[in-house]
C-alpha atoms as a PDB file:
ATOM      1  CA  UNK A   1       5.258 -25.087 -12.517  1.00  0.00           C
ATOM      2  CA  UNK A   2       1.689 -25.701 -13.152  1.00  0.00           C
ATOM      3  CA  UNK A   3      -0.274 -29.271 -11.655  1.00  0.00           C
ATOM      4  CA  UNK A   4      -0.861 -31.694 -13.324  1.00  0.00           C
ATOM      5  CA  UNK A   5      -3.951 -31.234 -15.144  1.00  0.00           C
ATOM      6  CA  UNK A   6      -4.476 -27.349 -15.296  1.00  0.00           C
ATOM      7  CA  UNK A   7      -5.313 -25.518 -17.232  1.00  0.00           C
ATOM      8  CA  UNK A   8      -3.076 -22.617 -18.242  1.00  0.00           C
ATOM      9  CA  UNK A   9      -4.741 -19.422 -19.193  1.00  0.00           C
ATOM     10  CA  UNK A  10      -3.264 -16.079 -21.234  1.00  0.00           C
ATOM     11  CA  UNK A  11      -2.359 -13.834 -18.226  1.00  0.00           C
ATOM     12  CA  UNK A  12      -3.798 -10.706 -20.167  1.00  0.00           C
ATOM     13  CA  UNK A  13      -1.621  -8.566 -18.036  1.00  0.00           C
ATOM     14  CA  UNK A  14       1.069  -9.632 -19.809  1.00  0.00           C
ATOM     15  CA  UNK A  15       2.623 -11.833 -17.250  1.00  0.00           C
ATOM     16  CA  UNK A  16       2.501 -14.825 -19.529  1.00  0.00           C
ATOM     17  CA  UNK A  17       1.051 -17.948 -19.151  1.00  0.00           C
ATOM     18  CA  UNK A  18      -0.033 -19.249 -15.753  1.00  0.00           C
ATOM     19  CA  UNK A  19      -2.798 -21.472 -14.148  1.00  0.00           C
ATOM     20  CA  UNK A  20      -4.582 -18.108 -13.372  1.00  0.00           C
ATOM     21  CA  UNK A  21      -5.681 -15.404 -15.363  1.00  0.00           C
ATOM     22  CA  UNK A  22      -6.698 -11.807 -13.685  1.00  0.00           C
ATOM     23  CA  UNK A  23     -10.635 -12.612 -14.231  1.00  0.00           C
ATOM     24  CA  UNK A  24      -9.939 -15.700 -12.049  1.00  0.00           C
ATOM     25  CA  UNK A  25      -7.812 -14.020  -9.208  1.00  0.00           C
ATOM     26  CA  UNK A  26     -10.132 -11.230  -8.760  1.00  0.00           C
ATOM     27  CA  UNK A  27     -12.922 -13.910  -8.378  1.00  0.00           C
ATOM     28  CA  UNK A  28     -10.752 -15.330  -5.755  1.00  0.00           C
ATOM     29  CA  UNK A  29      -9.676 -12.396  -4.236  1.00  0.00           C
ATOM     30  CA  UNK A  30     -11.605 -12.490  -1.024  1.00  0.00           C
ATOM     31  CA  UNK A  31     -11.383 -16.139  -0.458  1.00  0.00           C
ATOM     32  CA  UNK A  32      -7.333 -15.095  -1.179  1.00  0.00           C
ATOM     33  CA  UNK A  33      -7.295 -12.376   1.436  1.00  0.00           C
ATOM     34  CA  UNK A  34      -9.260 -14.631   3.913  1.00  0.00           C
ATOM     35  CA  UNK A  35      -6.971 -18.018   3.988  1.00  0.00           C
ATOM     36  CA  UNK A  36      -9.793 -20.159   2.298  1.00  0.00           C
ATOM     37  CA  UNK A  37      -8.176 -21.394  -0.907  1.00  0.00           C
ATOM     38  CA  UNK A  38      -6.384 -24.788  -0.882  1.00  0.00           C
ATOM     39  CA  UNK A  39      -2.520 -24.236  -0.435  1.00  0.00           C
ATOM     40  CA  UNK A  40      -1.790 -25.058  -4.014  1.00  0.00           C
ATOM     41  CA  UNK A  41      -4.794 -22.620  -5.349  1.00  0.00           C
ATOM     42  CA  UNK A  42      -3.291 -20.138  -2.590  1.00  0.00           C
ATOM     43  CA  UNK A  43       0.417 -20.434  -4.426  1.00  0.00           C
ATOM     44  CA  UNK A  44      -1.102 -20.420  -7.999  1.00  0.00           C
ATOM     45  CA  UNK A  45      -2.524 -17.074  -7.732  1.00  0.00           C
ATOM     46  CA  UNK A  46       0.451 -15.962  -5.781  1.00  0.00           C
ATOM     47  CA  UNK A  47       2.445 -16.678  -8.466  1.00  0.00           C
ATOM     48  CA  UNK A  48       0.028 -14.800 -10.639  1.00  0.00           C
ATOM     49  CA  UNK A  49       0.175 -11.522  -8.278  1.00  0.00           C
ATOM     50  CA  UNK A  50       3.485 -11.629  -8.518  1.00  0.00           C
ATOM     51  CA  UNK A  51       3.268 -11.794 -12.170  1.00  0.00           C
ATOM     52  CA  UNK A  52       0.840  -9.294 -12.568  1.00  0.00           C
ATOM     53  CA  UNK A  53       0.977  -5.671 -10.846  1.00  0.00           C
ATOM     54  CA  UNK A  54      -2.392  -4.380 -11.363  1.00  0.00           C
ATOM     55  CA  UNK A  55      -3.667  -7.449  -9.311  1.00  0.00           C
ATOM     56  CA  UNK A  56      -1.402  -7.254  -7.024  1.00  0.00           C
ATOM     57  CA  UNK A  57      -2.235  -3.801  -6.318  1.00  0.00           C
ATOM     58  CA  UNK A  58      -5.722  -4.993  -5.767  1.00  0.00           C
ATOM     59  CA  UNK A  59      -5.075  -7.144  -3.589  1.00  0.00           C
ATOM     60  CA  UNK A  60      -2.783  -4.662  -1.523  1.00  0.00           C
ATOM     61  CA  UNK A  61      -5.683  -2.288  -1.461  1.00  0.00           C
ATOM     62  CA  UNK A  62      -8.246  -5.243  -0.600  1.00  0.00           C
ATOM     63  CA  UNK A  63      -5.608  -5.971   2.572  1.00  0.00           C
ATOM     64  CA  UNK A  64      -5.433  -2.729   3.534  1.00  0.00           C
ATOM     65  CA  UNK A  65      -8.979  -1.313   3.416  1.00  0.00           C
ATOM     66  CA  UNK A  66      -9.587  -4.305   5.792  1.00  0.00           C
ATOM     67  CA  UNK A  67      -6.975  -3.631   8.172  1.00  0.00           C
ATOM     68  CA  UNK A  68      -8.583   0.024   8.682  1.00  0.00           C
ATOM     69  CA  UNK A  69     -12.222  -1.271   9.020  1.00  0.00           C
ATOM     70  CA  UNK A  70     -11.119  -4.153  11.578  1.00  0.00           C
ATOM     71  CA  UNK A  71      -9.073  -1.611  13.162  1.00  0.00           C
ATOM     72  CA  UNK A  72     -11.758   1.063  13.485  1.00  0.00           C
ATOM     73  CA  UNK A  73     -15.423  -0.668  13.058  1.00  0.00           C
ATOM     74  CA  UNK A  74     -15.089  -2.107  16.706  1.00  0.00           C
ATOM     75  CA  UNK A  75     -17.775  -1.250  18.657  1.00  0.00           C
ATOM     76  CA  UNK A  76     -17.801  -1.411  22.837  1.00  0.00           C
ATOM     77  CA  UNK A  77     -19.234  -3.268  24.434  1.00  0.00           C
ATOM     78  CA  UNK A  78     -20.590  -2.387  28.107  1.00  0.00           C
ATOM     79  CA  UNK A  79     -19.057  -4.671  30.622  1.00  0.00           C
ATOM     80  CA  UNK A  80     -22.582  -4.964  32.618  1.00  0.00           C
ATOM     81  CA  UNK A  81     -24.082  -6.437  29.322  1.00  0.00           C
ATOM     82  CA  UNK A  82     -20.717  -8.724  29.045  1.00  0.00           C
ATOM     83  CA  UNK A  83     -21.815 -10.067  32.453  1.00  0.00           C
ATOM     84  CA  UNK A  84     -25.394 -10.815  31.624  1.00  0.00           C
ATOM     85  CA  UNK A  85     -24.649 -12.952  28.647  1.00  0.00           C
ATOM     86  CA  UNK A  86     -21.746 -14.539  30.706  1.00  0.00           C
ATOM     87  CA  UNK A  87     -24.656 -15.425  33.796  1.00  0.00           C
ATOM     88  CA  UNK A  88     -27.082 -16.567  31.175  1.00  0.00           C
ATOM     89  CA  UNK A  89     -24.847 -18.825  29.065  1.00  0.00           C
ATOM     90  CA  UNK A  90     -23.478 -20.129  32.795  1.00  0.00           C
ATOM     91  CA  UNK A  91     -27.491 -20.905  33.459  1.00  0.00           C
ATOM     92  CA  UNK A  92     -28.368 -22.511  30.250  1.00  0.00           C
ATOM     93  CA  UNK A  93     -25.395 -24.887  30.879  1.00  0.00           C
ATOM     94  CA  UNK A  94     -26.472 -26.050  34.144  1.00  0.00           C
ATOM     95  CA  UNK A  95     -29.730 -26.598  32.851  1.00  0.00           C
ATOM     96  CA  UNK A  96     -28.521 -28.769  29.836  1.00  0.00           C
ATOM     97  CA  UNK A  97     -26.108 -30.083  32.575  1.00  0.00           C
ATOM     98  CA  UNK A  98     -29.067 -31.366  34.485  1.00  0.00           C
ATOM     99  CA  UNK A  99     -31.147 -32.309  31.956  1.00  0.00           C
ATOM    100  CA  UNK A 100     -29.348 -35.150  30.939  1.00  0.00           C
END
């Protein structure tokens, strides 16, 4: 069911017609992948993924290329340098504590 108000475009994946066309969920992508769309622009181009394989491939991809980087672009951090910021973000509170 589309809203009220939009507008349906061609699906030229041959998915027929729907509120989104693949131009418009690749835009989205990202903003897809990272929770940011509105829950009813969120089901929209869910509907259109799955609809439309090629996107929905894309998106599987997008997913799981950032899985791997989360998973393996984590650098350590040394627990002495932990403890510095930890002191100095303890001192700047007391000051701003006793400033006021």
């Amino acid at each position: 069911m589309v809203a009220e108000g939009a507008e349906v475009a061609r699906d030229p994946c041959g998915g027929g017609s729907s509120s989104v066309d693949c131009d418009e969920a690749v835009r989205q992508l990202y903003s897809y992948l990272d929770g940011e769309l509105t829950e009813e622009r969120r089901l929209q181009i869910s509907v259109h993924l799955d609809r439309c394989g090629p996107c929905a491939e894309a998106t599987d991809f997008e997913g799981e290329l950032r899985a791997v980087i989360a998973s393996r672009c984590r650098d350590h951090v040394p627990e002495d340098l932990l403890a510095r910021i930890a002191q100095a973000i303890d001192e700047e509170q007391r000051r701003h504590s006793g400033a006021s």
